[in-house]
N, C-alpha and C. Protein backbone atom coordinates (compact mmCIF):
# COMPACT_ATOMS: atom_id res chain seq x y z
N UNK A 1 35.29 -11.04 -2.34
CA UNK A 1 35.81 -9.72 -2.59
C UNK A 1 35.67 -9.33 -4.06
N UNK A 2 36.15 -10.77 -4.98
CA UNK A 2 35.69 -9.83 -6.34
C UNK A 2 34.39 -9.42 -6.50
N UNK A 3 33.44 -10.01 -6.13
CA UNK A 3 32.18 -9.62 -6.50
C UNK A 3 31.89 -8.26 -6.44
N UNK A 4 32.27 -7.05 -5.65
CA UNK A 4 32.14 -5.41 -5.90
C UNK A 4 33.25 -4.94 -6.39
N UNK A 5 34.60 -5.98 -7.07
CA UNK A 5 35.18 -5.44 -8.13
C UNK A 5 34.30 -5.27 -9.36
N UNK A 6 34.08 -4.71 -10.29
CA UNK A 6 33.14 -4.64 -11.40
C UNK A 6 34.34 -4.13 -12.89
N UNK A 7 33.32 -4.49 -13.51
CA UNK A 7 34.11 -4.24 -15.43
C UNK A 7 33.15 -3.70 -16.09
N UNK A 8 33.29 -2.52 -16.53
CA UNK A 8 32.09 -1.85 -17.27
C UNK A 8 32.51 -1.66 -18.82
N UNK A 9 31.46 -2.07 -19.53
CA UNK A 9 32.48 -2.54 -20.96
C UNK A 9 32.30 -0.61 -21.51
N UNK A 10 33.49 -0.23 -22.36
CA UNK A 10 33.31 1.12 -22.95
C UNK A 10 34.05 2.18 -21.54
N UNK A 11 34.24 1.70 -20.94
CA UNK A 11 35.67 2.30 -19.89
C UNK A 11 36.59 1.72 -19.47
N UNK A 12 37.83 2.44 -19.77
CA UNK A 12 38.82 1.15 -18.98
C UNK A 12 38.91 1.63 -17.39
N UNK A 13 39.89 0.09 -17.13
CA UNK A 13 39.91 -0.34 -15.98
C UNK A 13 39.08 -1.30 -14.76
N UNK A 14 39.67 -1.12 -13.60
CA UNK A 14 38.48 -1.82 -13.08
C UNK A 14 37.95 -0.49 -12.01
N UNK A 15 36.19 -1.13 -11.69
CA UNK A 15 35.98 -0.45 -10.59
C UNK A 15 35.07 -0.88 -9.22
N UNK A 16 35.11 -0.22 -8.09
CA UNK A 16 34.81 -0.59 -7.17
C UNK A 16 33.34 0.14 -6.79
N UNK A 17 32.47 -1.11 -6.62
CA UNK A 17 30.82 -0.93 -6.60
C UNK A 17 31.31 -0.08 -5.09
N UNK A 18 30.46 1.27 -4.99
CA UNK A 18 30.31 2.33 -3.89
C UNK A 18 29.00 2.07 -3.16
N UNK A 19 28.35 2.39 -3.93
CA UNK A 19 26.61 2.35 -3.21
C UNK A 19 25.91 2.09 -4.66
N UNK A 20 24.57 2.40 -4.62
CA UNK A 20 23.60 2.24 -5.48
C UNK A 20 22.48 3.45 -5.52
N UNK A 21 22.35 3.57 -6.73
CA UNK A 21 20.92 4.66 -6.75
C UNK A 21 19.92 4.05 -7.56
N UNK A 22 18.91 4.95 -8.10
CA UNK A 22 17.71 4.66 -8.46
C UNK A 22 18.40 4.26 -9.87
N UNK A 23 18.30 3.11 -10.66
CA UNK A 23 18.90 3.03 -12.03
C UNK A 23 20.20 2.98 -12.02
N UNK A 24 20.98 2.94 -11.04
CA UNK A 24 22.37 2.85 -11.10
C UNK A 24 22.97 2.63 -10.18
N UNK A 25 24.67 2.34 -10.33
CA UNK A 25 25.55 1.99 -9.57
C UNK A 25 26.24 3.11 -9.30
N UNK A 26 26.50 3.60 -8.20
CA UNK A 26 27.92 4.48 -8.10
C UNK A 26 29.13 3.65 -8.21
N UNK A 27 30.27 3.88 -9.20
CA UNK A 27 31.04 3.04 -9.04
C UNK A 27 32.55 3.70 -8.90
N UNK A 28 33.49 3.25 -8.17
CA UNK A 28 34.61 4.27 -7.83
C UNK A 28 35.70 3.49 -9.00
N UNK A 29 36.47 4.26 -9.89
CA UNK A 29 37.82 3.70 -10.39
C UNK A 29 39.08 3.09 -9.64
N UNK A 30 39.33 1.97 -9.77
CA UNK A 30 40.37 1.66 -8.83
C UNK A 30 42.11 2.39 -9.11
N UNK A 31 42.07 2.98 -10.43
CA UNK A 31 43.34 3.51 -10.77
C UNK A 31 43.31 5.04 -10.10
N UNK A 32 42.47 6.27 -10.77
CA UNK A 32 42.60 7.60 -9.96
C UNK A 32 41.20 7.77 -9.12
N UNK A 33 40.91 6.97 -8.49
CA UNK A 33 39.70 7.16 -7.25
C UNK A 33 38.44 8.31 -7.46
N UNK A 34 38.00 8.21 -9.28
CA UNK A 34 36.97 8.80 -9.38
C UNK A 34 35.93 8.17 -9.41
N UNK A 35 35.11 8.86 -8.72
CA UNK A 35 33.64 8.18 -8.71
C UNK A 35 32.55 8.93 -9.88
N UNK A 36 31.86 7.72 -10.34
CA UNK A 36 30.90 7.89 -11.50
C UNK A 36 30.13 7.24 -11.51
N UNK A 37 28.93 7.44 -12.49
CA UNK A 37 27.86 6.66 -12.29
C UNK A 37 27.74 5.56 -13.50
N UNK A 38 27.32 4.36 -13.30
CA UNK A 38 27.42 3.20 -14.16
C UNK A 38 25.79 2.61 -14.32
N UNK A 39 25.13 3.42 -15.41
CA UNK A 39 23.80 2.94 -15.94
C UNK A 39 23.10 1.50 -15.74
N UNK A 40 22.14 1.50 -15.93
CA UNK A 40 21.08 0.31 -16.42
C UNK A 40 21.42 -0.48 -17.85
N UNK A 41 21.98 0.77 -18.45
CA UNK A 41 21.84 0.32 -19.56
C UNK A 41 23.26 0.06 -20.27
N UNK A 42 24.33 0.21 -19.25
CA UNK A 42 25.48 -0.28 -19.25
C UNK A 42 25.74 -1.67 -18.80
N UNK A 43 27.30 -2.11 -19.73
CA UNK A 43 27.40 -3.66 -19.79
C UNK A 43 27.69 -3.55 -18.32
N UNK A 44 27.58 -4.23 -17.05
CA UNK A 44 28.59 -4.29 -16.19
C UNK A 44 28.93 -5.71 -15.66
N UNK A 45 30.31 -5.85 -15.83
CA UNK A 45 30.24 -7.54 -15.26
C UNK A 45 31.01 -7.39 -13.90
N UNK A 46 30.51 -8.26 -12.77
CA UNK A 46 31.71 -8.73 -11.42
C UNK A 46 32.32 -9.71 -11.79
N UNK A 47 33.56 -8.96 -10.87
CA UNK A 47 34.73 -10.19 -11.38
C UNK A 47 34.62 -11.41 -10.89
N UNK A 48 33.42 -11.59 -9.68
CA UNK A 48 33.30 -12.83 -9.54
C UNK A 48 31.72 -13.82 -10.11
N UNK A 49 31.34 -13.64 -11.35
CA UNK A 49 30.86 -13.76 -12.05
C UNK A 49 31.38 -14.16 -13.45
N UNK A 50 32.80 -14.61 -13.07
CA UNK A 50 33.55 -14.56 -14.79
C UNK A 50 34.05 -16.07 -14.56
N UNK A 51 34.18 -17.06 -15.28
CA UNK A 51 35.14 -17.79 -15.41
C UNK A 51 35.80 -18.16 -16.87
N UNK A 52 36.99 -19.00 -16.27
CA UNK A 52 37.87 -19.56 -17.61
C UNK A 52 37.43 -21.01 -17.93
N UNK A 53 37.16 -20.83 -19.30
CA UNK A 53 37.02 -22.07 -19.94
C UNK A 53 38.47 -23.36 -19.86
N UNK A 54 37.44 -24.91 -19.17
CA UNK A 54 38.72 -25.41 -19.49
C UNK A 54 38.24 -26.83 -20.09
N UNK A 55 38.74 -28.00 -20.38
CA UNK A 55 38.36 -28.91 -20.73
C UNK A 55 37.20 -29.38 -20.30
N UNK A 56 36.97 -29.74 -19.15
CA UNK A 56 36.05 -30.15 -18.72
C UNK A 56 35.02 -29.68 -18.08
N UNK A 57 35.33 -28.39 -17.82
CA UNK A 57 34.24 -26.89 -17.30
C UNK A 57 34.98 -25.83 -16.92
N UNK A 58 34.32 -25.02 -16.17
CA UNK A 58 34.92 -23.68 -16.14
C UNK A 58 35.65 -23.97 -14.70
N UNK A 59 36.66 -22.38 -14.27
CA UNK A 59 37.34 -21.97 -13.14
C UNK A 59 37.16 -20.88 -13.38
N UNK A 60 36.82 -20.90 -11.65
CA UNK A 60 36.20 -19.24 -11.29
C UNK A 60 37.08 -18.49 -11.59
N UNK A 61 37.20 -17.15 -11.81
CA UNK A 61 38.29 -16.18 -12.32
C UNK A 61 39.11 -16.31 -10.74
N UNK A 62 38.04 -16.06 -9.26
CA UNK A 62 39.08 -15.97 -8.19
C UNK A 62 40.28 -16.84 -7.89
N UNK A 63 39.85 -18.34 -8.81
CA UNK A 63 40.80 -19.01 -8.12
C UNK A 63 42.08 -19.19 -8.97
N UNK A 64 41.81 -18.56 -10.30
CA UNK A 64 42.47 -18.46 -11.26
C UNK A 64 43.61 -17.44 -10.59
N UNK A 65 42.93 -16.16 -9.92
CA UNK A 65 43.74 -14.94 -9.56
C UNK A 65 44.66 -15.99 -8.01
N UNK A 66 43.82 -16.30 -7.85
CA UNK A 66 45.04 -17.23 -6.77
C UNK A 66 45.65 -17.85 -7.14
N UNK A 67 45.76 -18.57 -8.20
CA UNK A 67 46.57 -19.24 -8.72
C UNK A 67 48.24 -18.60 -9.27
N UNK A 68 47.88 -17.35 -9.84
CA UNK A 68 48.57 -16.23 -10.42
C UNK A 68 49.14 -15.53 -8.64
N UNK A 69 48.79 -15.57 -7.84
CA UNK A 69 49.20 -14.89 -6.63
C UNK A 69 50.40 -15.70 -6.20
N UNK A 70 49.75 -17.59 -5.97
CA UNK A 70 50.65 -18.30 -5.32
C UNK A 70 52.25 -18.62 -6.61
N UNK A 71 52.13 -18.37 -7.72
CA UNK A 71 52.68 -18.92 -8.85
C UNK A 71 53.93 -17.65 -8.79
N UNK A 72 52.91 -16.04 -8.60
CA UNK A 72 54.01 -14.90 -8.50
C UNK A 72 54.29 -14.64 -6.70
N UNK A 73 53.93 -15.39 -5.85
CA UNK A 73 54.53 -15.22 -4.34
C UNK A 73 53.90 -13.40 -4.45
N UNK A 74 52.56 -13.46 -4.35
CA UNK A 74 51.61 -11.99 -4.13
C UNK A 74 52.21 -10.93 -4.59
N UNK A 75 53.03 -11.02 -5.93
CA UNK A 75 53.73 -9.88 -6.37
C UNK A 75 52.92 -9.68 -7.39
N UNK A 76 53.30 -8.88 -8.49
CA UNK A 76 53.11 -8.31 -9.42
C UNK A 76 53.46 -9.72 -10.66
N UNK A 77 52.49 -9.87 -11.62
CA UNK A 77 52.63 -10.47 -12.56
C UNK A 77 54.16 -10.66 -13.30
N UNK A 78 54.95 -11.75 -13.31
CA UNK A 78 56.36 -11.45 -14.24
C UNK A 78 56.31 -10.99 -15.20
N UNK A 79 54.93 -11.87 -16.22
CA UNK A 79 54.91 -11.77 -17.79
C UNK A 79 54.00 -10.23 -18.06
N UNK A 80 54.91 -9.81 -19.05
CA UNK A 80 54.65 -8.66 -19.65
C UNK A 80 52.89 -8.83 -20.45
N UNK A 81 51.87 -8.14 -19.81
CA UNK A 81 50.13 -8.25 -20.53
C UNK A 81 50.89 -8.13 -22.49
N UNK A 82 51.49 -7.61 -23.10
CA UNK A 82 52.06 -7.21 -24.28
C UNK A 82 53.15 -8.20 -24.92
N UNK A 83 53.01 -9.44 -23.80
CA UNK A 83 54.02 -10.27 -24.82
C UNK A 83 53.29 -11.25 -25.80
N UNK A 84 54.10 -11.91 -26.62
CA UNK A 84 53.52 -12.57 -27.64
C UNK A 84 52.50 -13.75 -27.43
N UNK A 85 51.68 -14.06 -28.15
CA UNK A 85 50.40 -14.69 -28.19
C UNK A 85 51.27 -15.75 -27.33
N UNK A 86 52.22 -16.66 -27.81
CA UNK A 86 52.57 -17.86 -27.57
C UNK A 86 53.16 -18.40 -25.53
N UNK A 87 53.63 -16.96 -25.55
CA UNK A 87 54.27 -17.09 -24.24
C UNK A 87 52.71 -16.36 -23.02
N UNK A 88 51.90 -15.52 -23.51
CA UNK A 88 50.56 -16.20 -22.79
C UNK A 88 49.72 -17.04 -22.81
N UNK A 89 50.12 -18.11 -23.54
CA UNK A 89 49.00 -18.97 -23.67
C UNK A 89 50.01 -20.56 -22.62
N UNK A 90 51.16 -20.06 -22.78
CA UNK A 90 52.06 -20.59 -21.45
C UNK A 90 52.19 -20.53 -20.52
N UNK A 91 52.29 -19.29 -20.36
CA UNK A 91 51.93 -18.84 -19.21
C UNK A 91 50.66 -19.47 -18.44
N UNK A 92 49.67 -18.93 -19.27
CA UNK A 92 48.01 -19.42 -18.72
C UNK A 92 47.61 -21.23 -18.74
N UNK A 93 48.94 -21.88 -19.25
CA UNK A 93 48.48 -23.42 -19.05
C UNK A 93 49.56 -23.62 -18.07
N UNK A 94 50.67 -22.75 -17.56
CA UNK A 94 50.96 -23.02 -16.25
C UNK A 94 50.04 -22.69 -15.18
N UNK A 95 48.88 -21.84 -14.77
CA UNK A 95 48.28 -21.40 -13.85
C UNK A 95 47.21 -22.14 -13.72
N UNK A 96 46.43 -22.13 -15.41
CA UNK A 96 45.10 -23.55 -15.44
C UNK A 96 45.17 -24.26 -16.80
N UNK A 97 45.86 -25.71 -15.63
CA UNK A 97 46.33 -26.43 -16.73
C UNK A 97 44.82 -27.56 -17.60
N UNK A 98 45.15 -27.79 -18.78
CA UNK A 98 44.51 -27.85 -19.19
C UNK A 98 43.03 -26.72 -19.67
N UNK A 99 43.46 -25.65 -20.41
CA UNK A 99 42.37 -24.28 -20.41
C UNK A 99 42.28 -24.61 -21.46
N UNK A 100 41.21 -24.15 -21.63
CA UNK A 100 40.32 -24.06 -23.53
C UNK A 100 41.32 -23.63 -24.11
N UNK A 101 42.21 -23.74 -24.84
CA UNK A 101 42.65 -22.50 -25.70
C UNK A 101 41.99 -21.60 -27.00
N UNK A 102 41.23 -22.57 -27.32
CA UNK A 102 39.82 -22.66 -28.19
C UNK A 102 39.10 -21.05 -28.08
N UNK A 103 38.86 -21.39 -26.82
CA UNK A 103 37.84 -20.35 -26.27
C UNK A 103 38.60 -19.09 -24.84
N UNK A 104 39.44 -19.36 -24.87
CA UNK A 104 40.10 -18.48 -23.98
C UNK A 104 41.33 -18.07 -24.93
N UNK A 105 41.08 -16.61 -25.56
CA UNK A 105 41.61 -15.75 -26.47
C UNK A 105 43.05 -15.30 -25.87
N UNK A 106 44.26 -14.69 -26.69
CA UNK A 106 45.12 -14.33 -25.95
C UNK A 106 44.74 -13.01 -25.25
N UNK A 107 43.75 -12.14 -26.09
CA UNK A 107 43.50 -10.97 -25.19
C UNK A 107 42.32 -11.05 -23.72
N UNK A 108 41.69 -12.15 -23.99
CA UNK A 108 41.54 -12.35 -22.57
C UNK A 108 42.43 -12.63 -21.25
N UNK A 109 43.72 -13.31 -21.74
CA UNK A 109 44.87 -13.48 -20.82
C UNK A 109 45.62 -12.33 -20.37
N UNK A 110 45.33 -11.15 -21.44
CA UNK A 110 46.00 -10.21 -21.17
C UNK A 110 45.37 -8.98 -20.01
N UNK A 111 43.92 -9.03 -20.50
CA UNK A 111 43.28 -8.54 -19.84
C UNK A 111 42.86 -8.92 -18.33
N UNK A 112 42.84 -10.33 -18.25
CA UNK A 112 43.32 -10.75 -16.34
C UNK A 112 44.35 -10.48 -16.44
N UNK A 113 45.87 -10.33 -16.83
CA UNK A 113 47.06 -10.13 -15.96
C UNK A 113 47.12 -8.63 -15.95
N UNK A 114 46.16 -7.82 -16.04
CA UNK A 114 46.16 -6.25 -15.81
C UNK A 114 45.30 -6.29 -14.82
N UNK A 115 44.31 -7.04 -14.89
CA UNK A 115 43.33 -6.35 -13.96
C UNK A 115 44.15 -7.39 -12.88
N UNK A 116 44.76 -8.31 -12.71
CA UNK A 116 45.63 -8.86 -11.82
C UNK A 116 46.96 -7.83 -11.22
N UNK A 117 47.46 -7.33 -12.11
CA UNK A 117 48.24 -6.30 -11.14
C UNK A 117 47.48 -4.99 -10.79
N UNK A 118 46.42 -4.78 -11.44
CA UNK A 118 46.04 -3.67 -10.61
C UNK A 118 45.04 -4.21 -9.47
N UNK A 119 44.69 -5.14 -9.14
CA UNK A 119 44.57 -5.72 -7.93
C UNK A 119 45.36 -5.62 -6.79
N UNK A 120 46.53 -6.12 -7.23
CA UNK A 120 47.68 -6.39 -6.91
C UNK A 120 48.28 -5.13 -5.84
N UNK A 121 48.28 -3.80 -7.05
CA UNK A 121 48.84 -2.75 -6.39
C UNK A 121 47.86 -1.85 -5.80
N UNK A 122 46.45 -1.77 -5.81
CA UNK A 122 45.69 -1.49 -4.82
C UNK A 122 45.44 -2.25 -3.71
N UNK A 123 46.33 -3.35 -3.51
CA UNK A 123 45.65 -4.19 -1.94
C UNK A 123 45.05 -5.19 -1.68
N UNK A 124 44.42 -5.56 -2.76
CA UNK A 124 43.29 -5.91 -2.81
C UNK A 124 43.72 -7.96 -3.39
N UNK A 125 44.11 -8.79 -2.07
CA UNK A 125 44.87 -9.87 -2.58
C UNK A 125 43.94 -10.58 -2.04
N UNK A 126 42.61 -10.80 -1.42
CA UNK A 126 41.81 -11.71 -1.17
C UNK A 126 40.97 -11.89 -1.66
N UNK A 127 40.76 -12.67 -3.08
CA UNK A 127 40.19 -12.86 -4.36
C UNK A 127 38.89 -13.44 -4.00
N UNK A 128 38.91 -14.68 -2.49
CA UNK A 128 37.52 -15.62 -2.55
C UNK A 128 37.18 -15.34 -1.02
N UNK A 129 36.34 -14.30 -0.80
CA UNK A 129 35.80 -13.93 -0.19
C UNK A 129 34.02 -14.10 -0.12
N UNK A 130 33.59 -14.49 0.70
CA UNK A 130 31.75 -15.24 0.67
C UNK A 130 30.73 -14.04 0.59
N UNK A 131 31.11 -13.56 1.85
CA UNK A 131 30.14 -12.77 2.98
C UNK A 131 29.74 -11.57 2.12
N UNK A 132 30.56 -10.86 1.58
CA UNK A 132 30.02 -9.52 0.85
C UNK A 132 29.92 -9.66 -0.63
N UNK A 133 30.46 -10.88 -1.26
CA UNK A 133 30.00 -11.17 -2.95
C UNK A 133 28.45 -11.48 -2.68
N UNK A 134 27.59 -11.70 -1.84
CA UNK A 134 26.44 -12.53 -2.25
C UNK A 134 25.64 -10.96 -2.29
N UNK A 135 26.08 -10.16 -1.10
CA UNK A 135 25.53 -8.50 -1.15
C UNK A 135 25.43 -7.47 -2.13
N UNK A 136 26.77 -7.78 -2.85
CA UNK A 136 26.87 -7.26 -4.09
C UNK A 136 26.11 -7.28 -5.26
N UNK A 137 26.24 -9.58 -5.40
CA UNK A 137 25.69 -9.86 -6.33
C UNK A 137 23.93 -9.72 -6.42
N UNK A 138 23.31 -9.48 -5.56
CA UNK A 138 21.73 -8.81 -5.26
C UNK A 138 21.64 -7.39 -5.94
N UNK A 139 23.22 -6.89 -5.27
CA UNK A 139 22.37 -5.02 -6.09
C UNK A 139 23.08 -5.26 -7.48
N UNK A 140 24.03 -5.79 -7.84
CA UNK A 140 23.96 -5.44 -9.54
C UNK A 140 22.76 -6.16 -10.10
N UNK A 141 22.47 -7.39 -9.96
CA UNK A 141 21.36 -8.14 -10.33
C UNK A 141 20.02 -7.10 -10.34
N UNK A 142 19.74 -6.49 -9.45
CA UNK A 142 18.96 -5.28 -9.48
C UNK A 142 18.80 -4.10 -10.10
N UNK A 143 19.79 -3.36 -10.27
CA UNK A 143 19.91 -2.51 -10.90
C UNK A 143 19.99 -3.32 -12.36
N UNK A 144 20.69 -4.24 -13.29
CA UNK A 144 20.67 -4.75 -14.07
C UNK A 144 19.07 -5.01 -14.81
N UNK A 145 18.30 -5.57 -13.82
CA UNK A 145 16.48 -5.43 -13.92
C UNK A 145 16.13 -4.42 -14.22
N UNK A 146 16.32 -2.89 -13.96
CA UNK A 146 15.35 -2.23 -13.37
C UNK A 146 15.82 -1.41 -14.67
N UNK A 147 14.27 -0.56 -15.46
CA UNK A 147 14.16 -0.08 -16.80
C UNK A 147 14.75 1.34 -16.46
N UNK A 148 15.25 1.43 -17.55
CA UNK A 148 15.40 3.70 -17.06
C UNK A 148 13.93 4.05 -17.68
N UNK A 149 13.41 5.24 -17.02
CA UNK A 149 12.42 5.58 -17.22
C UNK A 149 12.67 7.45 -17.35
N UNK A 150 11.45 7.95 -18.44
CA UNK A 150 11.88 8.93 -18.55
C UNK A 150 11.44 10.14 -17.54
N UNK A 151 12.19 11.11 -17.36
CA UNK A 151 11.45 11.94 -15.92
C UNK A 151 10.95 13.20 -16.99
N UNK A 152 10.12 13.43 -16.46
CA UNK A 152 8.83 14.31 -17.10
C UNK A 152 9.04 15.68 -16.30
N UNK A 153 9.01 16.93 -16.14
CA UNK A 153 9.55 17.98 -15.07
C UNK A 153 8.24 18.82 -15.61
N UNK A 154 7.49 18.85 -14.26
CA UNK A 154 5.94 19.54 -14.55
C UNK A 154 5.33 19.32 -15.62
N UNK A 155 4.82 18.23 -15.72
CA UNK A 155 4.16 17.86 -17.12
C UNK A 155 3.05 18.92 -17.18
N UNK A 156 2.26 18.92 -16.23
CA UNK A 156 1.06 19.92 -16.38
C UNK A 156 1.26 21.08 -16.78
N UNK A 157 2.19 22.03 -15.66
CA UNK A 157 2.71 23.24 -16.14
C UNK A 157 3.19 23.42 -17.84
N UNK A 158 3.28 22.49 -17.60
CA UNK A 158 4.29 22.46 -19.78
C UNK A 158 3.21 22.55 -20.53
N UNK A 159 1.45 21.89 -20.24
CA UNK A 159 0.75 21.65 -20.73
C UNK A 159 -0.07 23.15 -20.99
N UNK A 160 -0.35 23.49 -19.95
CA UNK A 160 -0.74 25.08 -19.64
C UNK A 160 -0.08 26.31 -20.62
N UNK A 161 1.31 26.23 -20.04
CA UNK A 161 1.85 26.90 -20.93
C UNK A 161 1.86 26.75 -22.32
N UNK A 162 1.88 25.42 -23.14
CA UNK A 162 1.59 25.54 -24.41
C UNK A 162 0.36 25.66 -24.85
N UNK A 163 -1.05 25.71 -23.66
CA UNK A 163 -2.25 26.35 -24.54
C UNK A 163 -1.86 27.98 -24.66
N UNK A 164 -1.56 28.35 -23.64
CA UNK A 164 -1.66 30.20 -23.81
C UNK A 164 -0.54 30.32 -24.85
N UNK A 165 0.21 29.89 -25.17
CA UNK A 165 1.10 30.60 -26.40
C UNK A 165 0.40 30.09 -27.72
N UNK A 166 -0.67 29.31 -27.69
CA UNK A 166 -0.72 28.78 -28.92
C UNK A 166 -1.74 29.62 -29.98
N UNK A 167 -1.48 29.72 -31.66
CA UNK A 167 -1.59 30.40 -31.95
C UNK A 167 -3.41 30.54 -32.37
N UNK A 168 -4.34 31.42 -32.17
CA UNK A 168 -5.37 31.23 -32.48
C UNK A 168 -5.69 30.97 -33.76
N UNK A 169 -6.37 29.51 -34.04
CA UNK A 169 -6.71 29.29 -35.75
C UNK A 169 -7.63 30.00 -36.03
N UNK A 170 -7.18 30.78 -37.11
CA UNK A 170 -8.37 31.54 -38.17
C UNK A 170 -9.52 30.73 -38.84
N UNK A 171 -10.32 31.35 -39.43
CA UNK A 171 -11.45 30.94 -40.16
C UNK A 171 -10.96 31.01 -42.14
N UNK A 172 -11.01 29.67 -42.45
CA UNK A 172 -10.90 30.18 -44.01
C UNK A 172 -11.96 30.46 -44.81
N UNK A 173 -11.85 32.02 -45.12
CA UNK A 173 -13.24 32.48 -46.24
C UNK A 173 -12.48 32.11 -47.64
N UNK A 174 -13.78 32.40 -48.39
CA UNK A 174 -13.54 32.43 -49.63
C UNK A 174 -13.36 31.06 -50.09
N UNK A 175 -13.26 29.57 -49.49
CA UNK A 175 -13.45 28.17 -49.74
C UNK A 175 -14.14 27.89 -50.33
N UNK A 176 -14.59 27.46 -51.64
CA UNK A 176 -15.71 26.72 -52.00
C UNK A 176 -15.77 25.61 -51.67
N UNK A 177 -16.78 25.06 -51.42
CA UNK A 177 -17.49 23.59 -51.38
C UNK A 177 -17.59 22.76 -52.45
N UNK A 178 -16.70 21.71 -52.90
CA UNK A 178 -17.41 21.16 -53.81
C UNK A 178 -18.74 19.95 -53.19
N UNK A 179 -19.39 20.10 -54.81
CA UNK A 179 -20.20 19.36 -54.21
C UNK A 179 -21.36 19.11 -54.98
């Protein structure tokens, strides 16, 4: 299921992969249900594409978010995303013990326990889901490939039209030659 959750860096929130076009994603906001379009040439990451650094390797972000589900009994996060460095980095070695702390920032902790309740309060509580992450992960991978290219609108016609307006060059008299 995370995998058509998506993170597009330079907008907040999270959003939900819709369909796909030529060069892009349609992607819907999970907070006021607008749909927009999310470039080629935009960052976009799936949430199931992310993990947390820990001693000995990573954990997938999903199981991390399960971890945070079974820890809050599928509620809403206790700890405030805005509390002090010290009490998320407690927080986050109660859920995955032993985590980088090194490399897993406090504003990364803060930023899963938001996109964790807004999970949360859209519905959306089945974090490790197979069947439709592998579908997903094909069209961002795709669109991610694919160049923007520029669209040209009647090249010919444009061409035409700028011979007939163009201005007839004169002849210069009176030039001498050196020589």
């Amino acid at each position: 299921m995370l995998k058509e959750i998506l993170s597009v860096s330079g907008k907040p929130g999270l959003f939900k992969l819709v369909s796909k076009g030529k060069n892009m994603l349609i992607i819907e906001s999970l907070v006021d249900g607008k749909r927009l379009p999310a470039y080629s040439n935009d960052k976009v990451v799936s949430l199931g594409d992310i993990a947390i650094f820990t001693g000995t390797g990573e954990v997938p972000l999903a199981k991390v978010l399960e971890s945070v589900k079974a820890k809050e009994n599928g509620a809403q996060c206790s700890l405030d995303p805005k509390s002090d460095n010290d009490k998320l980095r407690a927080y986050m070695n109660e859920i995955v013990p032993g985590y980088d702390s090194e490399r897993v920032y406090p504003s990364d902790i803060r930023k899963m326990i938001v996109w964790y309740n807004t999970l949360i309060n859209k519905g959306i509580v089945d974090f490790e889901s197979k069947e439709e992450d592998e579908k997903t992960e094909s069209v961002v991978k795709e669109v991610k490939t694919a160049t923007p290219k520029k669209i040209v609108k009647n090249e010919a016609k444009v061409k035409i039209e700028a011979k007939k307006s163009s201005v007839p060059q004169k002849k210069l008299t009176g030039v001498k030659k050196s020589g």
